[in-house]
PDB file of N, CA and C in Angstrom:
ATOM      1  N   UNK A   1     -24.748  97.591  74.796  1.00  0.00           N
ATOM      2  CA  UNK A   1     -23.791  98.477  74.175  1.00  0.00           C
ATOM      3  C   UNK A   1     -24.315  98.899  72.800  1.00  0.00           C
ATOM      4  N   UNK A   2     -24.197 100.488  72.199  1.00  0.00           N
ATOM      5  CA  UNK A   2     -24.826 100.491  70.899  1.00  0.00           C
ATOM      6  C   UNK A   2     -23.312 101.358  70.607  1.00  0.00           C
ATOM      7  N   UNK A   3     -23.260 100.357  68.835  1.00  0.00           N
ATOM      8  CA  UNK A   3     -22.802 100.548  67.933  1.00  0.00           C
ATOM      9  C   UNK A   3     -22.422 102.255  67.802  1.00  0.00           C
ATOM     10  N   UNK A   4     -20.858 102.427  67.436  1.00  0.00           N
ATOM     11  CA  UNK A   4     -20.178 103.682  66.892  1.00  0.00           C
ATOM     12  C   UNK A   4     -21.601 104.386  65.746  1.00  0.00           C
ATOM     13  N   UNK A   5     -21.859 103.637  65.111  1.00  0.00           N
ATOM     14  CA  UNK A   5     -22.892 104.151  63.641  1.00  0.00           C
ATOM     15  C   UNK A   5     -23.976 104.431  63.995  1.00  0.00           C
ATOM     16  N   UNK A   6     -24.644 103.655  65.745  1.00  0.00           N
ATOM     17  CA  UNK A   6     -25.883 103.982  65.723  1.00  0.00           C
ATOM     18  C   UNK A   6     -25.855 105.323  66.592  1.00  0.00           C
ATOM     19  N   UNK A   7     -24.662 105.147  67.750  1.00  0.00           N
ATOM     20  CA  UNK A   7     -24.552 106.250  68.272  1.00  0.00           C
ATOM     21  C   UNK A   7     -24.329 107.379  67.500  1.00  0.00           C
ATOM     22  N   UNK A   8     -23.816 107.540  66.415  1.00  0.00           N
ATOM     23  CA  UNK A   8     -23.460 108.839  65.257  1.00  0.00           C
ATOM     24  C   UNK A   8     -25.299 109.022  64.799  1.00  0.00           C
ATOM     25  N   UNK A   9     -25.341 108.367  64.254  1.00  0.00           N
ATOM     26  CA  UNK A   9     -26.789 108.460  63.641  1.00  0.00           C
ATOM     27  C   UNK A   9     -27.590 109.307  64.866  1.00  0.00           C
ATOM     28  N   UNK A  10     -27.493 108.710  65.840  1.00  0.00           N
ATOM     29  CA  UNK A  10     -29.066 109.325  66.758  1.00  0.00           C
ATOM     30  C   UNK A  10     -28.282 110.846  67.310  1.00  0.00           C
ATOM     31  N   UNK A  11     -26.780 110.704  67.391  1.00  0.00           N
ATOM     32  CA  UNK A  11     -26.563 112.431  67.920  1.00  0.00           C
ATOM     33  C   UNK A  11     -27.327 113.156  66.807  1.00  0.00           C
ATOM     34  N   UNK A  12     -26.727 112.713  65.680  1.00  0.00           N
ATOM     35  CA  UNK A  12     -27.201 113.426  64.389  1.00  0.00           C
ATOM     36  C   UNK A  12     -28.508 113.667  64.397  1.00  0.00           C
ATOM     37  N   UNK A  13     -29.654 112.833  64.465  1.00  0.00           N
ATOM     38  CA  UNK A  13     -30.902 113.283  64.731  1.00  0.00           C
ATOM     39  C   UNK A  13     -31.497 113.673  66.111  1.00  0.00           C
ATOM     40  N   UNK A  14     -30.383 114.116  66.959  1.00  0.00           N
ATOM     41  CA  UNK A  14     -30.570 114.725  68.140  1.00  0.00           C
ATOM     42  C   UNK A  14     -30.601 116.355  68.048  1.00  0.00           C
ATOM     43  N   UNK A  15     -29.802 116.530  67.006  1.00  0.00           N
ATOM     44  CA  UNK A  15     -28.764 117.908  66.813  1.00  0.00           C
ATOM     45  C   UNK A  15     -29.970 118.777  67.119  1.00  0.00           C
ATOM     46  N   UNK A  16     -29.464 120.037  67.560  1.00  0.00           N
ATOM     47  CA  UNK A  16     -30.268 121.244  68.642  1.00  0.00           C
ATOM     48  C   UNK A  16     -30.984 121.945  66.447  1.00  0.00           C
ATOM     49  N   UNK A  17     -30.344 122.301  66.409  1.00  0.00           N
ATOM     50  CA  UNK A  17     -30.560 123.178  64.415  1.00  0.00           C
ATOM     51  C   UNK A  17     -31.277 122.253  63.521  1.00  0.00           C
ATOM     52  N   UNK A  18     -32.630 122.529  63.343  1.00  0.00           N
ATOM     53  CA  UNK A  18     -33.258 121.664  62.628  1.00  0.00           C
ATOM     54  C   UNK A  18     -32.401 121.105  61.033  1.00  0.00           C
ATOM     55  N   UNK A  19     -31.554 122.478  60.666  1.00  0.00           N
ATOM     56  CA  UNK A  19     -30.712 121.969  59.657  1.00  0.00           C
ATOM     57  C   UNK A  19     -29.782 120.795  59.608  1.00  0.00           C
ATOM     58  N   UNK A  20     -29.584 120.589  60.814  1.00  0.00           N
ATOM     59  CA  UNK A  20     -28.645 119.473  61.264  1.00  0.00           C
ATOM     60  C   UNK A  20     -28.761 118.075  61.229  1.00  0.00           C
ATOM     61  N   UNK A  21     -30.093 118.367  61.487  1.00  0.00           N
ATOM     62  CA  UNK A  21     -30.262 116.571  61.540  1.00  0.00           C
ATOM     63  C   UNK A  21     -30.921 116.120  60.095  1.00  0.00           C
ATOM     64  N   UNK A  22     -31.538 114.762  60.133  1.00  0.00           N
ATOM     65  CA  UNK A  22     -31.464 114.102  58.531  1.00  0.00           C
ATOM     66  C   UNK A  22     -32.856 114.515  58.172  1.00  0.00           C
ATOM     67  N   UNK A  23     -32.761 114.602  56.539  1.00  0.00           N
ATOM     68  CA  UNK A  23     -33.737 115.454  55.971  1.00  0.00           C
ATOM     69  C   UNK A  23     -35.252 114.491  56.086  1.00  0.00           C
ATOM     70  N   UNK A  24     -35.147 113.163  55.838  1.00  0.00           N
ATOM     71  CA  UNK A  24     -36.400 112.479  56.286  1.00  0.00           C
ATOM     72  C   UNK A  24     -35.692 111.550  56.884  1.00  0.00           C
ATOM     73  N   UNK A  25     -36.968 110.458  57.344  1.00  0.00           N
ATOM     74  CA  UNK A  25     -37.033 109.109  57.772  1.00  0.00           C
ATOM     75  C   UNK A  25     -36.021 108.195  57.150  1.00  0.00           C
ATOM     76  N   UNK A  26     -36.399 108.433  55.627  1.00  0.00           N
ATOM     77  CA  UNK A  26     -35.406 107.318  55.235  1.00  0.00           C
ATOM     78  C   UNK A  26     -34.360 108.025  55.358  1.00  0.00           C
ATOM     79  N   UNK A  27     -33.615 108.913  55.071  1.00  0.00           N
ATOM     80  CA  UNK A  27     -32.043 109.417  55.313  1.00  0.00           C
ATOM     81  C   UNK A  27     -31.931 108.796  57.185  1.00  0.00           C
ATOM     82  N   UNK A  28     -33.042 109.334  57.902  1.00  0.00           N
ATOM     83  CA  UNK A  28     -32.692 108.666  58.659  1.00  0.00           C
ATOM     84  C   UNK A  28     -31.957 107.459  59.308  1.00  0.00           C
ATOM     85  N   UNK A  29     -33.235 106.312  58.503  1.00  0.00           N
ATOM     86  CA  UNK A  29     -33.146 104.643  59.166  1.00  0.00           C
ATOM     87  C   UNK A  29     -31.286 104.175  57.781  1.00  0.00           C
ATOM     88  N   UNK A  30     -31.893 105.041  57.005  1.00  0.00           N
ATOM     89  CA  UNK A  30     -30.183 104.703  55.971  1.00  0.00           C
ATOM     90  C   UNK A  30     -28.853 104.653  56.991  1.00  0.00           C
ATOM     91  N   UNK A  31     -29.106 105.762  57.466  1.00  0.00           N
ATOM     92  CA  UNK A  31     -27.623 106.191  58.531  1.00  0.00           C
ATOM     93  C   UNK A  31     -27.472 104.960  59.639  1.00  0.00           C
ATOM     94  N   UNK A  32     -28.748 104.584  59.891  1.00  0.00           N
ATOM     95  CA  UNK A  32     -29.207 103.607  61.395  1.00  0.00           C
ATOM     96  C   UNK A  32     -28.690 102.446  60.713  1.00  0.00           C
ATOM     97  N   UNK A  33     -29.050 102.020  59.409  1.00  0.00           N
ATOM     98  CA  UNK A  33     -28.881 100.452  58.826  1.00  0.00           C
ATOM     99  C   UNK A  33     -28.665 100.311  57.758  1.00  0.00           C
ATOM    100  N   UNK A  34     -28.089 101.221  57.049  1.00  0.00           N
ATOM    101  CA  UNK A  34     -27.856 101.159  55.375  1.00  0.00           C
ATOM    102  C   UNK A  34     -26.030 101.112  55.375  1.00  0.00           C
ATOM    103  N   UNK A  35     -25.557 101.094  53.815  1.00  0.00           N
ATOM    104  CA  UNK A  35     -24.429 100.038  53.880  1.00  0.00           C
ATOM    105  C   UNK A  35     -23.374 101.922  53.702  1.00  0.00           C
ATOM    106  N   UNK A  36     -24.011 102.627  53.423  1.00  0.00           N
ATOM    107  CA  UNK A  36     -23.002 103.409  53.707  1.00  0.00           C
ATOM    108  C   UNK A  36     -22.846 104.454  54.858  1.00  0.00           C
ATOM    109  N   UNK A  37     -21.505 104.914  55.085  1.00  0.00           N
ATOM    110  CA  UNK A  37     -20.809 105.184  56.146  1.00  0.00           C
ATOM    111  C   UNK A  37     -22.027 106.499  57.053  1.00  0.00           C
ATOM    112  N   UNK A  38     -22.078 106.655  58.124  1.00  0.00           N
ATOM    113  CA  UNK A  38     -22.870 107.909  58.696  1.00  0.00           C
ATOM    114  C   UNK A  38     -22.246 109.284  58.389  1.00  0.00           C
ATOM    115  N   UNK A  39     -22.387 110.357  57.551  1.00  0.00           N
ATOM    116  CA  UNK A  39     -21.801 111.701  57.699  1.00  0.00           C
ATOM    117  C   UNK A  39     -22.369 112.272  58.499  1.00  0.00           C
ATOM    118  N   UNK A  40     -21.821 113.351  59.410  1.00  0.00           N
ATOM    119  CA  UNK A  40     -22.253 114.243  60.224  1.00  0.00           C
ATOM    120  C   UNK A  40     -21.636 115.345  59.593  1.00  0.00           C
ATOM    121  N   UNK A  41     -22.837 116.480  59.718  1.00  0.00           N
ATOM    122  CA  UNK A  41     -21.905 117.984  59.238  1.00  0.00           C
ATOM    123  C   UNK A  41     -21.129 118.545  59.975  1.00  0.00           C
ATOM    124  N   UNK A  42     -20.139 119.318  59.846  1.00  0.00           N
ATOM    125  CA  UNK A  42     -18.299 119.484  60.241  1.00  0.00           C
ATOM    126  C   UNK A  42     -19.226 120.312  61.574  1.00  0.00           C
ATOM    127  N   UNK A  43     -20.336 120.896  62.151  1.00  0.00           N
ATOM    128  CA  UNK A  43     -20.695 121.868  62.679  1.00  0.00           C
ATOM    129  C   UNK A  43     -20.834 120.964  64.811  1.00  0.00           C
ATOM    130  N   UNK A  44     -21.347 120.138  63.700  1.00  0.00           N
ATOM    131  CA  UNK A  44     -21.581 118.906  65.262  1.00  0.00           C
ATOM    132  C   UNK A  44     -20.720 118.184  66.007  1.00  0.00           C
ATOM    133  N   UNK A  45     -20.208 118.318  67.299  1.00  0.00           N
ATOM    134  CA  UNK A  45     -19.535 117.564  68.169  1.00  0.00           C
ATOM    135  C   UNK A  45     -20.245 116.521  68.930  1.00  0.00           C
ATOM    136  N   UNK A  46     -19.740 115.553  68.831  1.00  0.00           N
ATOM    137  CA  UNK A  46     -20.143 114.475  69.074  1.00  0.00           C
ATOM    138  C   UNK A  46     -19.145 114.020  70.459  1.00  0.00           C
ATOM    139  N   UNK A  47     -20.137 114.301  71.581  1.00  0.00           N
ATOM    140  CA  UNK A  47     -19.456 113.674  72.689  1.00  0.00           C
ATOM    141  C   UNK A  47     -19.971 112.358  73.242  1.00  0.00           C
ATOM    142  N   UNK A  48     -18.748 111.332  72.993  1.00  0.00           N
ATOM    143  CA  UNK A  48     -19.161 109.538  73.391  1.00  0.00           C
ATOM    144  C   UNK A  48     -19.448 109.818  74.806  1.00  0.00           C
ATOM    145  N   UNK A  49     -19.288 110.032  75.626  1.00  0.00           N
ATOM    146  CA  UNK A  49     -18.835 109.870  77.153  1.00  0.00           C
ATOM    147  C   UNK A  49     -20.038 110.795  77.708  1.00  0.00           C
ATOM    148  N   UNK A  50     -20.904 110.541  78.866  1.00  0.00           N
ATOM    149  CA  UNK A  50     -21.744 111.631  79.119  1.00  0.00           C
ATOM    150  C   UNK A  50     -21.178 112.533  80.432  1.00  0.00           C
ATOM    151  N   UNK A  51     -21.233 113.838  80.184  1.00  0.00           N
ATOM    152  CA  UNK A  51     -21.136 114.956  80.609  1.00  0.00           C
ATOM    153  C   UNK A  51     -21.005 115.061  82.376  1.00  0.00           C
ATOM    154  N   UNK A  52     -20.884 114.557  83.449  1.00  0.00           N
ATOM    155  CA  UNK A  52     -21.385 114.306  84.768  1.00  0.00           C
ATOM    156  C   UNK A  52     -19.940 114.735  85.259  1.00  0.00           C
ATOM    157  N   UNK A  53     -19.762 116.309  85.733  1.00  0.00           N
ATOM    158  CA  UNK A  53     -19.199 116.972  86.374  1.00  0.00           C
ATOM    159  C   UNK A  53     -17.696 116.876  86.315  1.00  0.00           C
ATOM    160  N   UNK A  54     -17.909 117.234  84.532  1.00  0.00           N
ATOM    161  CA  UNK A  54     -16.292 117.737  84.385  1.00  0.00           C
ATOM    162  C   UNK A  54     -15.798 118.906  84.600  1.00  0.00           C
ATOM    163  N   UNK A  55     -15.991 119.815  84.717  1.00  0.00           N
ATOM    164  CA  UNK A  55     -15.473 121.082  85.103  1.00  0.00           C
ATOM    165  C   UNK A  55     -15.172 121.083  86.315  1.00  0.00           C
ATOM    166  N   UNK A  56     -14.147 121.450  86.636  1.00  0.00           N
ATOM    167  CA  UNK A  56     -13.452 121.748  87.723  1.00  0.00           C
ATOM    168  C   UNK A  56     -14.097 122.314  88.820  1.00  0.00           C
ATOM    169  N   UNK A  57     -15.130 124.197  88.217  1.00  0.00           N
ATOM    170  CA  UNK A  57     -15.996 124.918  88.752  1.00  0.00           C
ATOM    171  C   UNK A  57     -17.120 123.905  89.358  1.00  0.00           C
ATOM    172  N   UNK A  58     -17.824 123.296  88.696  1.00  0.00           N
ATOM    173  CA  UNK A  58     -18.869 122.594  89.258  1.00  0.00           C
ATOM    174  C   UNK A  58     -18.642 121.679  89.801  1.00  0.00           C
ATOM    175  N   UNK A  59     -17.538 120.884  90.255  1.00  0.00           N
ATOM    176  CA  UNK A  59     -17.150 120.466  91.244  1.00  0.00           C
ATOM    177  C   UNK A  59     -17.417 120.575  92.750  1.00  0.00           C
ATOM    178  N   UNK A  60     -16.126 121.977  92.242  1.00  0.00           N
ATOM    179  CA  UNK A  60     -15.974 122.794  93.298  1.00  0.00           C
ATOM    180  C   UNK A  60     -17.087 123.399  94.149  1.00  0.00           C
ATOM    181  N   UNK A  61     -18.265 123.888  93.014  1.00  0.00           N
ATOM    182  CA  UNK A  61     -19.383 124.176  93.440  1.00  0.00           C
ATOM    183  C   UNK A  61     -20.380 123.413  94.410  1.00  0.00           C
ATOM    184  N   UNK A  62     -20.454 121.890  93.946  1.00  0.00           N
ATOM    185  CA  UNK A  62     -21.221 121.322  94.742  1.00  0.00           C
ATOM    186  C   UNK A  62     -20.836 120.565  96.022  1.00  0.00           C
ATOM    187  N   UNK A  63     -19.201 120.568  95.869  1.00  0.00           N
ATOM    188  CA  UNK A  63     -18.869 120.089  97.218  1.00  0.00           C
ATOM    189  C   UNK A  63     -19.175 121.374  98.553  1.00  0.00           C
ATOM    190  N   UNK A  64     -18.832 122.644  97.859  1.00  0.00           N
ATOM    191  CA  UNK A  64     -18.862 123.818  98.790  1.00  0.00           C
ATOM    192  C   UNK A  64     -20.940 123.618  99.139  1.00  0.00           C
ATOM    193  N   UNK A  65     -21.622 123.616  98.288  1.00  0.00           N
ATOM    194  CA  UNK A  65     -22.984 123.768  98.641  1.00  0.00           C
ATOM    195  C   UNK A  65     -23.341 122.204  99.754  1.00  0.00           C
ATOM    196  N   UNK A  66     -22.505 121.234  98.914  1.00  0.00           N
ATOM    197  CA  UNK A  66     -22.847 120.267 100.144  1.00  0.00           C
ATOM    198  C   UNK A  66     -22.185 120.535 101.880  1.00  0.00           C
ATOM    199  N   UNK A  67     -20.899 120.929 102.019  1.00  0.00           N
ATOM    200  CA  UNK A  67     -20.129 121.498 102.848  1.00  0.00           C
ATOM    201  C   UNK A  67     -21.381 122.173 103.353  1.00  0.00           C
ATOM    202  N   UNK A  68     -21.886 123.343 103.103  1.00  0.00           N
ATOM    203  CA  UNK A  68     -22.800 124.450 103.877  1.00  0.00           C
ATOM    204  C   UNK A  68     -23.678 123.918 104.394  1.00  0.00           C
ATOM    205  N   UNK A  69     -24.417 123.249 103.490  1.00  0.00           N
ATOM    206  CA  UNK A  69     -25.568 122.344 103.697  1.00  0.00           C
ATOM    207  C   UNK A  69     -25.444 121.473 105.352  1.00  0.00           C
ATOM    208  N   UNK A  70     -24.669 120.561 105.488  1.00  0.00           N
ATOM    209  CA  UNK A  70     -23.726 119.641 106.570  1.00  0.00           C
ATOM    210  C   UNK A  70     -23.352 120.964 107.745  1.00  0.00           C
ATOM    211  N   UNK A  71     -22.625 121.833 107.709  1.00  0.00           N
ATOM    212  CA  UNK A  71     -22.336 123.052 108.519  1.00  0.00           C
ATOM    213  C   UNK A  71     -23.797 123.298 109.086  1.00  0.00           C
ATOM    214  N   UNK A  72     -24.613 123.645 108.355  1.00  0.00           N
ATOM    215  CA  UNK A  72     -25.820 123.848 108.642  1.00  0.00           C
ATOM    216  C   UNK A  72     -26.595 122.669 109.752  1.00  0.00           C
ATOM    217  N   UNK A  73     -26.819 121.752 109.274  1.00  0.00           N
ATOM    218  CA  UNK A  73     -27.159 120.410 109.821  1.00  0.00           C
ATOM    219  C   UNK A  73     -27.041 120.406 111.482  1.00  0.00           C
ATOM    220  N   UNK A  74     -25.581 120.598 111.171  1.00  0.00           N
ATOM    221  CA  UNK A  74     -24.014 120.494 112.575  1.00  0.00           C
ATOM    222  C   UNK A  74     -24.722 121.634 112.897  1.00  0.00           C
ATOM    223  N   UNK A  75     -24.494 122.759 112.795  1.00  0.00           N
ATOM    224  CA  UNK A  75     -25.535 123.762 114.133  1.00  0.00           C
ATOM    225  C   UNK A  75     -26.568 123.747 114.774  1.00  0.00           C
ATOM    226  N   UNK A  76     -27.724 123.248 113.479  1.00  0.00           N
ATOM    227  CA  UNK A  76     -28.746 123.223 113.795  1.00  0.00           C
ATOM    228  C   UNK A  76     -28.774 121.758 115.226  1.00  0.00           C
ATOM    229  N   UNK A  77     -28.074 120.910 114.940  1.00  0.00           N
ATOM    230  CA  UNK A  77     -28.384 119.562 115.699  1.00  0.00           C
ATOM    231  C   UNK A  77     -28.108 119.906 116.820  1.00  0.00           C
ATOM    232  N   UNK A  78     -26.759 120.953 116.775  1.00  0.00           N
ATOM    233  CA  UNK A  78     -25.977 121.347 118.366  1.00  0.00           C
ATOM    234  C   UNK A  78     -26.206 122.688 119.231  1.00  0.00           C
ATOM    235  N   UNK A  79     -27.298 123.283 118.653  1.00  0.00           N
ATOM    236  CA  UNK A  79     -27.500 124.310 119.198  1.00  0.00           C
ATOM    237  C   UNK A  79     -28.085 124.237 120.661  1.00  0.00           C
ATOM    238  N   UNK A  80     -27.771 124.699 121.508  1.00  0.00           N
ATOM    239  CA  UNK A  80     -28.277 124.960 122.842  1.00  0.00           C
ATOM    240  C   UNK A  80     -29.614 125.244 122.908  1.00  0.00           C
ATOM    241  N   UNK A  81     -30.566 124.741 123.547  1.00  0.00           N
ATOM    242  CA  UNK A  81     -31.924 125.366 123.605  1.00  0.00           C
ATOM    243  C   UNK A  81     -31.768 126.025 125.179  1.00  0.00           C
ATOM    244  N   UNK A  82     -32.607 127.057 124.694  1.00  0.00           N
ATOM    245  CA  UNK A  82     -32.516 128.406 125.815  1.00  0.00           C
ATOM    246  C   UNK A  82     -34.473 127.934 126.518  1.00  0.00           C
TER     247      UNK A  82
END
């Protein structure tokens, strides 16, 4: 399990905007293990939980592509040979 502070710290030096993340190393390892609190700039969302098919759409999407996929299968297995 890693730590609320370490997880803040590494989104922070994950961030996509080079402006975003920490200006060196040491601002870095400070945020990772130093005694004060991690700031993140107001710009960054920080999602704890990883991402694996919340939208409704993509759901929907991959059950229908698996569905076709299986439909497919099912014909191909039962087709009559001539």
């Amino acid at each position: 399990s890693v730590s609320a502070r370490t997880e803040k710290a590494i989104f922070w030096a994950m961030s996509l905007h080079p402006d975003d993340r920490p200006g060196s190393v040491d601002e870095f390892r400070d945020a990772l293990i130093g005694s004060r609190p991690v700031t993140i700039p107001s710009g960054i969302r920080i999602q704890s939980k990883p991402r694996i098919l919340q939208n409704r759409t993509e759901i929907a999407t991959l059950l229908g592509t698996v569905g076709v996929a299986l439909l497919a299968l099912v014909f191909t297995l039962l087709r009559p040979s001539f």
